[in-house]
Protein backbone atom coordinates (compact mmCIF):
# COMPACT_ATOMS: atom_id res chain seq x y z
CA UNK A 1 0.00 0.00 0.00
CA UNK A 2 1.53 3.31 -0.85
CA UNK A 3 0.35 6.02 1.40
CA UNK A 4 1.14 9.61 0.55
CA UNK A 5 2.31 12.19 3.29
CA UNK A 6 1.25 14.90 1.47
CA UNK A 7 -1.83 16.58 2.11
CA UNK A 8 -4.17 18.83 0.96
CA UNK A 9 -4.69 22.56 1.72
CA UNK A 10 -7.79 22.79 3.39
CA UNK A 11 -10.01 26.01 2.67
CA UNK A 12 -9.69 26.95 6.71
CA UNK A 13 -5.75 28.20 6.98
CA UNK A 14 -6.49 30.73 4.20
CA UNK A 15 -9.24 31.64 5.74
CA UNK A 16 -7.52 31.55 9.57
CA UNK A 17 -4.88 34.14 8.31
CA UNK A 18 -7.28 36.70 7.10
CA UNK A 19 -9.24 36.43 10.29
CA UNK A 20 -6.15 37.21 12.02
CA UNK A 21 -4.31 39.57 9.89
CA UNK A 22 -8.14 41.56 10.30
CA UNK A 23 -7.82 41.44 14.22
CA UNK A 24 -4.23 42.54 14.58
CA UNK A 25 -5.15 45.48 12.09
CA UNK A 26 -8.35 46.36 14.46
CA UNK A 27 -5.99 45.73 17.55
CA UNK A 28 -3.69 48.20 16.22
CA UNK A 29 -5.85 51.03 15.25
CA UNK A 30 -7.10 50.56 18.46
CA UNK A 31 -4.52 51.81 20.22
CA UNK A 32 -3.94 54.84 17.95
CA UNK A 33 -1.35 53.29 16.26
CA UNK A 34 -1.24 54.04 12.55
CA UNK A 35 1.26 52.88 9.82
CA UNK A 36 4.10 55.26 9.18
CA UNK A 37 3.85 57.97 6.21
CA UNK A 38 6.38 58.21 3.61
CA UNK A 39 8.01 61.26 4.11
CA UNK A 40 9.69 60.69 0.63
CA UNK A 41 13.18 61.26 2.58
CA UNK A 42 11.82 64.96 3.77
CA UNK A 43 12.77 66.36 6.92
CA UNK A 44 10.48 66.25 10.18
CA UNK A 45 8.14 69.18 10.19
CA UNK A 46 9.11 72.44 12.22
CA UNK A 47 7.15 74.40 14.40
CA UNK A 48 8.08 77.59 15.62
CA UNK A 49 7.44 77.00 19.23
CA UNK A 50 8.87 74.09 21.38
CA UNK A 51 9.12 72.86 24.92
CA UNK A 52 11.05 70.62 27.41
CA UNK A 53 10.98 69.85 31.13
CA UNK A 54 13.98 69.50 32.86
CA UNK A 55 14.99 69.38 36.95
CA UNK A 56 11.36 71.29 37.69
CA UNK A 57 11.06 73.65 35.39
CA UNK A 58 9.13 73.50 31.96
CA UNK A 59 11.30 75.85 29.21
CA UNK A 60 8.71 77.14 26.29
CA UNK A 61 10.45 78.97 23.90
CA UNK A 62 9.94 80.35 20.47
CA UNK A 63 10.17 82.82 17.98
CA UNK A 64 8.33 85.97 16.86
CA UNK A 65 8.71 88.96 14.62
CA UNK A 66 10.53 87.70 12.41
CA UNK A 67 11.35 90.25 9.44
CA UNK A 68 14.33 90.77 6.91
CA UNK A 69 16.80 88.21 9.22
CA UNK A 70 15.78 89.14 12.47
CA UNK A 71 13.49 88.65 15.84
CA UNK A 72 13.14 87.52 18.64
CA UNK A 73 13.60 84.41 20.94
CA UNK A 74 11.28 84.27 23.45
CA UNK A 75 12.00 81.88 26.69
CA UNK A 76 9.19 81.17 29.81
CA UNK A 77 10.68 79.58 32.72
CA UNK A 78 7.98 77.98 34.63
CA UNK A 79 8.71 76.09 37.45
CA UNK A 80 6.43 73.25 38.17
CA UNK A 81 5.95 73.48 41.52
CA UNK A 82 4.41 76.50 43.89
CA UNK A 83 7.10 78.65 45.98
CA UNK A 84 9.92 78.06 43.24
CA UNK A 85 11.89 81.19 41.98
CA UNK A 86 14.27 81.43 39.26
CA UNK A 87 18.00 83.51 39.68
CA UNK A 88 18.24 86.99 37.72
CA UNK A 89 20.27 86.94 34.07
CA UNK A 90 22.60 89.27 35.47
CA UNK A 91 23.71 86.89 38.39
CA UNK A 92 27.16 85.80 37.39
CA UNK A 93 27.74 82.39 35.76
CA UNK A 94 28.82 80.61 39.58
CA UNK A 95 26.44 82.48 41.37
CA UNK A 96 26.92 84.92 44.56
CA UNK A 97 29.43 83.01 46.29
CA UNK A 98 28.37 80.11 44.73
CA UNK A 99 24.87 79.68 45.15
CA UNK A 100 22.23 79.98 42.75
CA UNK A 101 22.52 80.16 38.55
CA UNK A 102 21.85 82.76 36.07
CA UNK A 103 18.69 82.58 33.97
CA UNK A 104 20.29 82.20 30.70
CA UNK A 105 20.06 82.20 26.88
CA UNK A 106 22.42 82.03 24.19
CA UNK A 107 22.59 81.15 20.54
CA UNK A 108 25.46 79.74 18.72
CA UNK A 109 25.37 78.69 14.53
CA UNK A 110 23.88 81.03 11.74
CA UNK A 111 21.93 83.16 14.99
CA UNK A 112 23.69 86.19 16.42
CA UNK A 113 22.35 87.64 19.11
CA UNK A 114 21.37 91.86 18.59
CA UNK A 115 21.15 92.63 21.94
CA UNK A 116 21.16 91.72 25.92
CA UNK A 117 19.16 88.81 27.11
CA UNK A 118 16.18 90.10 29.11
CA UNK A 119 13.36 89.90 31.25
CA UNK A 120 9.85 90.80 31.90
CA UNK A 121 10.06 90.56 35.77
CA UNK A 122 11.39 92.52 38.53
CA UNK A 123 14.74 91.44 40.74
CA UNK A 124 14.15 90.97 43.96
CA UNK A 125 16.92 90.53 46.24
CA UNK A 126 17.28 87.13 49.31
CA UNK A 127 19.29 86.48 51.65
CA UNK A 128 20.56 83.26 51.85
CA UNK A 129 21.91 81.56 55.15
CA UNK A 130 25.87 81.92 55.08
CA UNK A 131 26.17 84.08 51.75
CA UNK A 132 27.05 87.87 52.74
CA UNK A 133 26.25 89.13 49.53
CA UNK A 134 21.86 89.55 48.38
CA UNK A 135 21.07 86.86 45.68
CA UNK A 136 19.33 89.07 42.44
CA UNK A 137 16.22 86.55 42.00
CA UNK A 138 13.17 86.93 40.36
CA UNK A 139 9.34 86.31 42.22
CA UNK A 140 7.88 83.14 42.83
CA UNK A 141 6.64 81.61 39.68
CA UNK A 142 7.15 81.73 35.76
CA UNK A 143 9.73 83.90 34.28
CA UNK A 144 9.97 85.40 30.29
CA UNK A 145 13.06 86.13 29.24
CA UNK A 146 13.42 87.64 25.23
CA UNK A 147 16.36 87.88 23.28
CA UNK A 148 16.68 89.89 19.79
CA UNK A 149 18.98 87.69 17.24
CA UNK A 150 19.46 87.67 13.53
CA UNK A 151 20.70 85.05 10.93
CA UNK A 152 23.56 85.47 9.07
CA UNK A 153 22.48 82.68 6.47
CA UNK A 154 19.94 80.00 6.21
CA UNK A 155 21.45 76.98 7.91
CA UNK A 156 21.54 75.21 11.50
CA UNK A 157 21.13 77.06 15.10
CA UNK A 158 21.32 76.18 18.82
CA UNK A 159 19.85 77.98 21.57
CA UNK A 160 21.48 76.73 25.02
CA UNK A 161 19.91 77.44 28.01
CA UNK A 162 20.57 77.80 31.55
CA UNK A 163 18.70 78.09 34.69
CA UNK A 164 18.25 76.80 38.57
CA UNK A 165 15.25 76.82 40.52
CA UNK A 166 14.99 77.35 44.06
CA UNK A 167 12.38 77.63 47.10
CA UNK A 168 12.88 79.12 50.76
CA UNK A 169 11.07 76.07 52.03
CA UNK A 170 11.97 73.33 49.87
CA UNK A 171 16.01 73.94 49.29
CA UNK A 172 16.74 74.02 45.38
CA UNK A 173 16.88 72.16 42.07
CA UNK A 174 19.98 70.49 40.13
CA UNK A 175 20.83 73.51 37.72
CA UNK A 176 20.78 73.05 34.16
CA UNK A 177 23.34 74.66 32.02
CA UNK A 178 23.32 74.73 28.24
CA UNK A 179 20.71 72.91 27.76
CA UNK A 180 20.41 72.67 23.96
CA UNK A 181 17.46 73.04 21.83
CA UNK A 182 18.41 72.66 18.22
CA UNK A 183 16.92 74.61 15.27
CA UNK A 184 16.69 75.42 10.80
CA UNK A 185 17.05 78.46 9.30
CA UNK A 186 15.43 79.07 6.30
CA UNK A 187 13.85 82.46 4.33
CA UNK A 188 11.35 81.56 6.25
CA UNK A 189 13.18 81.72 9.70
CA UNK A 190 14.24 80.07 12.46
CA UNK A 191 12.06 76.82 13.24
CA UNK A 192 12.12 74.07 15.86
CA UNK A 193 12.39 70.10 14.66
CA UNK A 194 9.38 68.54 15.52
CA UNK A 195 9.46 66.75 18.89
């Protein structure tokens, strides 16, 4: 007798994949999740405002005005929780006798800065337990900071930025210096990668 190991397809395996080839489609759109778009090798759109959190304080910054190579970056400090101040941009890079950190902005690439780095609060003087000298520090709470800047060519940007975050009650945050937050520069102006 000559029996044959082969056998034959049955209809249901077809059948079986489609089923669940449908369901792991379904599953996926679900949960939001969508299949990538060709970008056809384009870069990531830009937006002209972008945002990070880092050591308790959320950064916003962007651009405005821009006309014939020039504008403005604009930087809110916003600490995330109640009580917490930020240090004045004219408190030196170290601090007054060490404590505290400048709020600070800076650009380096195809953006200049035009002009001081400056902000739309009033400095307030501390004391500080053991420091002789005041500490320069702005009120409780969010801080904007602009800076006027130009571009000496289309091409690629960095703003770094710099700031600590204290409270009288609740000591202080690590400070963050240089943080960079990279950018394009077109004829367009300055715009943020996507996050």
């Amino acid at each position: 007798m000559n029996h044959s190991t082969h056998t034959r397809p049955s209809g249901i395996a077809p059948v079986a994949a489609a089923l669940l080839s449908f369901v792991s489609l379904a599953a996926l759109a679900a949960c939001g999740g969508q299949p990538a778009k060709d970008t056809g090798g384009s870069p990531p759109p830009a937006t002209r405002t972008t945002r990070f959190t880092e050591n308790g304080v959320t950064v916003t910054l962007s651009v405005s005005d821009w006309h014939a190579s020039q504008g403005t970056l604009t930087a809110v400090f916003t600490p995330e929780a109640k009580g917490f101040h930020l240090y004045s941009t004219d408190l030196p890079p170290t601090g007054t006798e060490g404590v505290g950190r400048p709020t600070a902005m800076a650009v380096t690439g195809t953006l200049k800065a035009q002009g001081k780095l400056t902000a739309a609060a009033d400095v307030r003087s501390i004391s500080v337990p053991g420091v002789e000298a005041p500490v320069p520090v702005y009120p409780d709470g969010p801080v904007t900071t602009t800076l006027p800047v130009r571009a000496d060519t289309d091409g690629e940007a960095t703003v770094l930025l710099g700031y600590a975050s204290c409270s009288t009650q609740d000591g202080c945050t690590i400070p963050v210096s240089d943080h960079p937050v990279h950018l394009r520069v077109t004829g367009d102006g300055p715009a943020f990668d996507a996050p």
